[in-house]
Protein backbone atom coordinates (compact mmCIF):
# COMPACT_ATOMS: atom_id res chain seq x y z
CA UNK A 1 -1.03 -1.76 12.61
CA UNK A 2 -4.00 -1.34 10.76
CA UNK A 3 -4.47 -2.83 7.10
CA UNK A 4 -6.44 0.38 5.39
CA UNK A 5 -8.41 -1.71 3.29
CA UNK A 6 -9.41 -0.28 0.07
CA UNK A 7 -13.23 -0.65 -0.35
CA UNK A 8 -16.67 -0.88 1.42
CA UNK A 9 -17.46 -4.29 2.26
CA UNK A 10 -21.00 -4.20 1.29
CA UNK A 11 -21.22 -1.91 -2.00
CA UNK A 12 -17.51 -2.06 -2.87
CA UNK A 13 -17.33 1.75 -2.48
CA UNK A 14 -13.39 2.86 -2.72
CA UNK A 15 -12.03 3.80 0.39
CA UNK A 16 -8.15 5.00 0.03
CA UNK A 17 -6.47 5.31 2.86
CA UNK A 18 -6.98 9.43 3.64
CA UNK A 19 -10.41 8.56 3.30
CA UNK A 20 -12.80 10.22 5.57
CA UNK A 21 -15.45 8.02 5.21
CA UNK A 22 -14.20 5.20 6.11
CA UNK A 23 -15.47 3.19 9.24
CA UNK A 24 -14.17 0.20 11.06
CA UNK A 25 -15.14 -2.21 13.66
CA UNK A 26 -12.70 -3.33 16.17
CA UNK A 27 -11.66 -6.42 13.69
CA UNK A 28 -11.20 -3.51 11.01
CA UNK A 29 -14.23 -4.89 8.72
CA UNK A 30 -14.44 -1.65 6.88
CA UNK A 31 -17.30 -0.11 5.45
CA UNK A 32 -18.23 3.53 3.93
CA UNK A 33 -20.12 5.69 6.21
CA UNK A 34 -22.93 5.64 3.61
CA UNK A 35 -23.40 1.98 4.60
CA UNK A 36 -23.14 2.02 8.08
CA UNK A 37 -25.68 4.69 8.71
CA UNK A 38 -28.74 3.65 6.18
CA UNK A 39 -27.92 -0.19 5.74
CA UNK A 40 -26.01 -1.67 9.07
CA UNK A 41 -27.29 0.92 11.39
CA UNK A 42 -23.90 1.02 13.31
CA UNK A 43 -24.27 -2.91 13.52
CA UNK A 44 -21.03 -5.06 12.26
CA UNK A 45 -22.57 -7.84 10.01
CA UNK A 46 -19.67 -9.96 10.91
CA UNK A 47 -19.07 -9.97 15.07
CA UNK A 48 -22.30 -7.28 16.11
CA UNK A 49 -19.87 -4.55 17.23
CA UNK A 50 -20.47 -0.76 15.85
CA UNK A 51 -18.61 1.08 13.87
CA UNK A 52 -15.75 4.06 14.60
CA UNK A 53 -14.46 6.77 11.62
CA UNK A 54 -10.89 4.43 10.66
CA UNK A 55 -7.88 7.03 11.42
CA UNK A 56 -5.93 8.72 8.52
CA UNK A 57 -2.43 6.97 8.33
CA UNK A 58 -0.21 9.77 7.46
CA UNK A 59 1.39 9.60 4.32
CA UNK A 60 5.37 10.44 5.48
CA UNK A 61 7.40 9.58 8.40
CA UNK A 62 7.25 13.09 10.46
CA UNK A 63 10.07 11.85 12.97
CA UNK A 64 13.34 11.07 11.22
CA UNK A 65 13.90 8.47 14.03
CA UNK A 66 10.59 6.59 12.41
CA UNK A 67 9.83 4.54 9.85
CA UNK A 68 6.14 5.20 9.81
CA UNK A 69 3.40 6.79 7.07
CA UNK A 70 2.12 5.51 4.28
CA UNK A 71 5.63 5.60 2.54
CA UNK A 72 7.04 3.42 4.89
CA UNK A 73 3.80 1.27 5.49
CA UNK A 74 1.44 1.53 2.56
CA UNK A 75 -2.27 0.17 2.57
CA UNK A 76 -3.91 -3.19 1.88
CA UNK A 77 -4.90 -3.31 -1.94
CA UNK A 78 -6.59 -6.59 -1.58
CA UNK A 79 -10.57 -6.23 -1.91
CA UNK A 80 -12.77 -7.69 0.96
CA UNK A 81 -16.46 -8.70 0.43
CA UNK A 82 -18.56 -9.46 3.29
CA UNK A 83 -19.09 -13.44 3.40
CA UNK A 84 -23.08 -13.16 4.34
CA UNK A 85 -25.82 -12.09 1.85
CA UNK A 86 -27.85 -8.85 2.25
CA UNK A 87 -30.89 -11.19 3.58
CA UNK A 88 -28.46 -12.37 6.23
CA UNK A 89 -27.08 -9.17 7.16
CA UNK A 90 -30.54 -7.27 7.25
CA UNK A 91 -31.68 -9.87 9.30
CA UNK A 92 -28.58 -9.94 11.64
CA UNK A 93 -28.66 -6.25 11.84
CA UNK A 94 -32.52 -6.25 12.61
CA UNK A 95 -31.95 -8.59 15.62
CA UNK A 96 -29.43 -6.02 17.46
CA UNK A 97 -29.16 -2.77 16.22
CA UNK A 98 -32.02 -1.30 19.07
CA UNK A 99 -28.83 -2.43 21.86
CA UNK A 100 -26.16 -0.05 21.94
CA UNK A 101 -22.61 -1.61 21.06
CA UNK A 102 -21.45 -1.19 24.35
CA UNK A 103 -24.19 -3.70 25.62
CA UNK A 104 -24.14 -6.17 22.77
């Protein structure tokens, strides 16, 4: 299941977990859409993939069967801060963003 971290990798941006500006990569580094569009131009500083909106965890179990929602499977509060420096992700983004993620 998904963690639902709480912030924007690069500028630290909240990001709760009904956030709709959240996006993930498919190793859930999460940044704000803000980010992704004018600083990593869809490009994952940390393993090159893009970037997809990160779903809405609902915030009750809707089957009674279920344990599920946010009640029953809250979000990550820990804080996550990309490892590189902005001079190593601009240059790491300047080297692939032109190839589509499918192709990188």
């Amino acid at each position: 299941m998904l963690q639902l971290r709480p912030n924007c990798e690069l500028c630290d941006r909240d990001l709760p977990p009904q956030s709709g500006d959240a996006r993930i990569c498919s190793y859930e580094c999460t940044y704000c859409v803000e980010c992704v569009e004018t600083a990593l131009f869809n490009v994952c500083p940390t393993c090159g993939g893009g970037f997809v909106p990160r779903p809405i965890r609902p915030l009750k179990a809707w089957r009674p069967d279920r344990m599920l929602g946010l009640e029953n499977h809250p979000a990550s509060e820990k804080r996550i801060h990309s490892t590189y420096t902005r001079a190593e992700i601009d240059a790491h983004v300047a080297r692939i963003r032109d190839i589509s993620p499918e192709d990188r």
